[in-house]
C-alpha atoms as a PDB file:
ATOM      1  CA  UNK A   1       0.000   0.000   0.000  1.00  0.00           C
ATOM      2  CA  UNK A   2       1.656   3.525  -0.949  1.00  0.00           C
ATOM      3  CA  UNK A   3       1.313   6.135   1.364  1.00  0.00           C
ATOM      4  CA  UNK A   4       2.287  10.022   1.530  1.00  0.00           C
ATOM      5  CA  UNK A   5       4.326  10.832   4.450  1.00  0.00           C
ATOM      6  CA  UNK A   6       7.300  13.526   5.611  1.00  0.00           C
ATOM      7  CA  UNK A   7      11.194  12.251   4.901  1.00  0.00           C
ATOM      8  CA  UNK A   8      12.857  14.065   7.425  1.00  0.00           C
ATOM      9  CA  UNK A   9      16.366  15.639   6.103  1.00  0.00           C
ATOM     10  CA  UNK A  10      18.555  18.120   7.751  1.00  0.00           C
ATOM     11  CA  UNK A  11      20.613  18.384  10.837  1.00  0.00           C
ATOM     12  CA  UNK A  12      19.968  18.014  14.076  1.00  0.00           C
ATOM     13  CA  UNK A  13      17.565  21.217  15.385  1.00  0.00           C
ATOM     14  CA  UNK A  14      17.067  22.111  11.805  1.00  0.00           C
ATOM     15  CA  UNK A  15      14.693  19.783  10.548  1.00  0.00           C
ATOM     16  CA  UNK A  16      13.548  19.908   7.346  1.00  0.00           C
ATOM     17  CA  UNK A  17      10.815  17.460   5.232  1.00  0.00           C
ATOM     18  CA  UNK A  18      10.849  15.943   2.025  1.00  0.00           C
ATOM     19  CA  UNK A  19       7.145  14.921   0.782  1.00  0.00           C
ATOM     20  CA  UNK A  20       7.481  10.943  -0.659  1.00  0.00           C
ATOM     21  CA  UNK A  21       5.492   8.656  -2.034  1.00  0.00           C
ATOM     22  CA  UNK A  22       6.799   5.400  -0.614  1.00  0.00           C
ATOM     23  CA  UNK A  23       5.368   1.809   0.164  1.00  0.00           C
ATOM     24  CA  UNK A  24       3.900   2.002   4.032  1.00  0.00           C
ATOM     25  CA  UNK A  25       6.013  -1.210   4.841  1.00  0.00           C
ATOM     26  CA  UNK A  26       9.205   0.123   4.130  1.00  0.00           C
ATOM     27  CA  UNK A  27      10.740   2.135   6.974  1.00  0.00           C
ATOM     28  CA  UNK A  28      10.261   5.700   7.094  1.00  0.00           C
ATOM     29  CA  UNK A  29      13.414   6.576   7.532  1.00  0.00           C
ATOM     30  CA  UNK A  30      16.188   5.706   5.514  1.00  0.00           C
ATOM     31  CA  UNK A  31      13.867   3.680   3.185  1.00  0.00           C
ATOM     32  CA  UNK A  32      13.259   4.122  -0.601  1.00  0.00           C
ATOM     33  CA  UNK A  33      10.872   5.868  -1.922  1.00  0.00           C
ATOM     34  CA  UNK A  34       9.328   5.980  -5.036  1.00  0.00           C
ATOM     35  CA  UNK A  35       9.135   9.666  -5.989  1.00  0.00           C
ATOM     36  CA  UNK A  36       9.403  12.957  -4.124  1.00  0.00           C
ATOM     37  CA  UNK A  37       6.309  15.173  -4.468  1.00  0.00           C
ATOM     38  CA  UNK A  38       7.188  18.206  -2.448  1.00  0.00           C
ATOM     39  CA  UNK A  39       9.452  19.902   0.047  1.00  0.00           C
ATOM     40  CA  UNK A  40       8.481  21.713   3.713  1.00  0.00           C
ATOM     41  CA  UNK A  41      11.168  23.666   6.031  1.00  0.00           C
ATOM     42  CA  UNK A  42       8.986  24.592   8.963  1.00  0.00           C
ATOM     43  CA  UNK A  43      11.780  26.955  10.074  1.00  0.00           C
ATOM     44  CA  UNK A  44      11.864  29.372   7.242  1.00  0.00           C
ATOM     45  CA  UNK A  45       8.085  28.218   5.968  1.00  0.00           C
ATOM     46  CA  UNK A  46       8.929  27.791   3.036  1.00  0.00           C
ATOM     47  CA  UNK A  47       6.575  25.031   1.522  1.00  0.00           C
ATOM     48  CA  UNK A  48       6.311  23.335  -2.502  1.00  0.00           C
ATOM     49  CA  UNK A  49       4.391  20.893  -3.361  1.00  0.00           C
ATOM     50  CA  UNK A  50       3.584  18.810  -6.878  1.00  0.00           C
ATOM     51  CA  UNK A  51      -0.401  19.396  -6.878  1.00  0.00           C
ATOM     52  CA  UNK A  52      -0.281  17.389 -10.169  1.00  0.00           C
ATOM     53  CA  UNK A  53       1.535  14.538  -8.736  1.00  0.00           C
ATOM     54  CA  UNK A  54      -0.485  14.705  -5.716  1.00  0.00           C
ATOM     55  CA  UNK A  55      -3.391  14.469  -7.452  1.00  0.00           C
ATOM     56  CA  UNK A  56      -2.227  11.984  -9.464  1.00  0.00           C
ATOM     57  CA  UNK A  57      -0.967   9.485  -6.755  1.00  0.00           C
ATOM     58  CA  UNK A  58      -4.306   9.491  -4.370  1.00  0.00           C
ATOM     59  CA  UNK A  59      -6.108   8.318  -7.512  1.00  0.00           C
ATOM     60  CA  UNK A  60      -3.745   5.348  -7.532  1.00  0.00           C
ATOM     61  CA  UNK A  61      -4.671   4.893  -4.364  1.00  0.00           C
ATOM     62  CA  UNK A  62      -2.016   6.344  -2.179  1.00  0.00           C
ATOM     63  CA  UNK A  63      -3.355   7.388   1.705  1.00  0.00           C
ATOM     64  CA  UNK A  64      -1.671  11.054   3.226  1.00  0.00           C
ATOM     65  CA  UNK A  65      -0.522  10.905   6.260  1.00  0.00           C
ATOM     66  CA  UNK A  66      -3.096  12.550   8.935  1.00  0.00           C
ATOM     67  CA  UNK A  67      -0.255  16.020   8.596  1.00  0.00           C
ATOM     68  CA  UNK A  68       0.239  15.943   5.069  1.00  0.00           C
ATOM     69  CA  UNK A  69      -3.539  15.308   4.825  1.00  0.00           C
ATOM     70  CA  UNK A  70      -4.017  18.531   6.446  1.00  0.00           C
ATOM     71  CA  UNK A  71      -1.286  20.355   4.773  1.00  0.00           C
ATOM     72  CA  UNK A  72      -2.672  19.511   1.474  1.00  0.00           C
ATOM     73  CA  UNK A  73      -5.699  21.056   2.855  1.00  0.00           C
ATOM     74  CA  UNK A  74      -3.922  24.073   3.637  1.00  0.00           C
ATOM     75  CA  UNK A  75      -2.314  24.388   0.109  1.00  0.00           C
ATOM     76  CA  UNK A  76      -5.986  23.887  -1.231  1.00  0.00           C
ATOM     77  CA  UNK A  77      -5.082  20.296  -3.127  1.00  0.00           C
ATOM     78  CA  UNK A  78      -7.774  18.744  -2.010  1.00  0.00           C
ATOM     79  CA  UNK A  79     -11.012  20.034  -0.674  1.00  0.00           C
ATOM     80  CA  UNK A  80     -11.996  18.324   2.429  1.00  0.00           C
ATOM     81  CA  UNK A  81     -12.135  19.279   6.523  1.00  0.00           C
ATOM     82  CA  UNK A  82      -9.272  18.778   8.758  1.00  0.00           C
ATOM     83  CA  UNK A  83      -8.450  15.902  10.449  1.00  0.00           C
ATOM     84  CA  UNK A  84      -7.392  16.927  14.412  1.00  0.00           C
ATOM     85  CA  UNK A  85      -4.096  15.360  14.850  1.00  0.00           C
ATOM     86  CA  UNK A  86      -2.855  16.127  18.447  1.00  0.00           C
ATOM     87  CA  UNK A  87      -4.072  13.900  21.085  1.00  0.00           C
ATOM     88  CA  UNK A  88      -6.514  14.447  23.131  1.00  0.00           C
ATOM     89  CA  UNK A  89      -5.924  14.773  27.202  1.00  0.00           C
ATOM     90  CA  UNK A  90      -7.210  12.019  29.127  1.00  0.00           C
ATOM     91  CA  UNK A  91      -8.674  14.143  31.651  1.00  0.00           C
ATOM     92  CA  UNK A  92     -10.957  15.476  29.019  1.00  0.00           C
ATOM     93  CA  UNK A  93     -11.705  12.264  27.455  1.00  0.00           C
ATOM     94  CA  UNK A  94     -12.838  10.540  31.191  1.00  0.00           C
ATOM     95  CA  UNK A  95     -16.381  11.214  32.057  1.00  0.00           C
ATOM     96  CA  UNK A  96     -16.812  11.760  35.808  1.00  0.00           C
ATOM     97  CA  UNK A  97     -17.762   9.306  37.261  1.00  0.00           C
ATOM     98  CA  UNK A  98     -20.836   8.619  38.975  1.00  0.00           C
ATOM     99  CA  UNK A  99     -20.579   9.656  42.943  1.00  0.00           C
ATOM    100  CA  UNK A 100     -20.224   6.400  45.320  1.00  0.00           C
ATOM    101  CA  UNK A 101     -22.735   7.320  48.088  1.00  0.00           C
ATOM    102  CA  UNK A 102     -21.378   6.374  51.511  1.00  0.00           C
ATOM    103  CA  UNK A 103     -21.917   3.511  53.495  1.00  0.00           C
ATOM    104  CA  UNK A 104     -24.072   3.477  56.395  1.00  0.00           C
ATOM    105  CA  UNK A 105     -22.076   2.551  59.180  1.00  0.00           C
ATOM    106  CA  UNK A 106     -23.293  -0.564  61.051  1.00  0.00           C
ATOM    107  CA  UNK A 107     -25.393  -0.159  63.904  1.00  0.00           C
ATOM    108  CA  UNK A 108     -25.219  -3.050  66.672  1.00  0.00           C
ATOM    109  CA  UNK A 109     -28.771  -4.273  67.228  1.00  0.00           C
ATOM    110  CA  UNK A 110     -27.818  -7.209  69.953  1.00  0.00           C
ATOM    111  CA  UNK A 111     -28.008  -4.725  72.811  1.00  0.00           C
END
């Protein structure tokens, strides 16, 4: 199955993000790919992307990744709402609990 995900490049605290088309079981990094569709450098935002070859690839079937999902989004490639991609706080995703009443204490009838 192809997928398009980020190929990080750069050096270390200056990240920077190829766009691939690549098979999902290779590994993402290090692994082959089969064509580069765009660039990102979140540091300078600079950001290009192949709308063509985009296009092109998620009719063949290939699946964004949930970011590049939204970044295509953002770049108006595709039309479509965005997908919320942080996760969410466990506090907010716990309903409170119902409250335990307390329990009577025993009273000694014998007496």
């Amino acid at each position: 199955m192809l997928v398009i995900r980020f190929f990080r490049i750069g050096k270390r605290n200056q990240p920077s993000f190829k766009i691939v088309v690549t098979d999902k079981r290779r590994a993402p990094r290090g692994g082959r790919f089969v064509e580069e569709v765009g660039f990102l450098s979140p540091l300078t935002k600079k950001k290009s992307l192949k709308a063509e070859r985009v296009k092109y690839w998620i009719s063949k079937g290939a699946k964004p990744s949930d970011t590049v999902y939204n970044l295509l989004i953002s770049e108006k490639i595709i039309e479509a709402k965005k997908i919320d991609v942080h996760k969410k706080s466990k506090k907010k995703q716990e309903q409170p609990k119902e409250e335990i009443k307390p329990k009577e204490p025993a009273v000694d009838k014998s007496v």
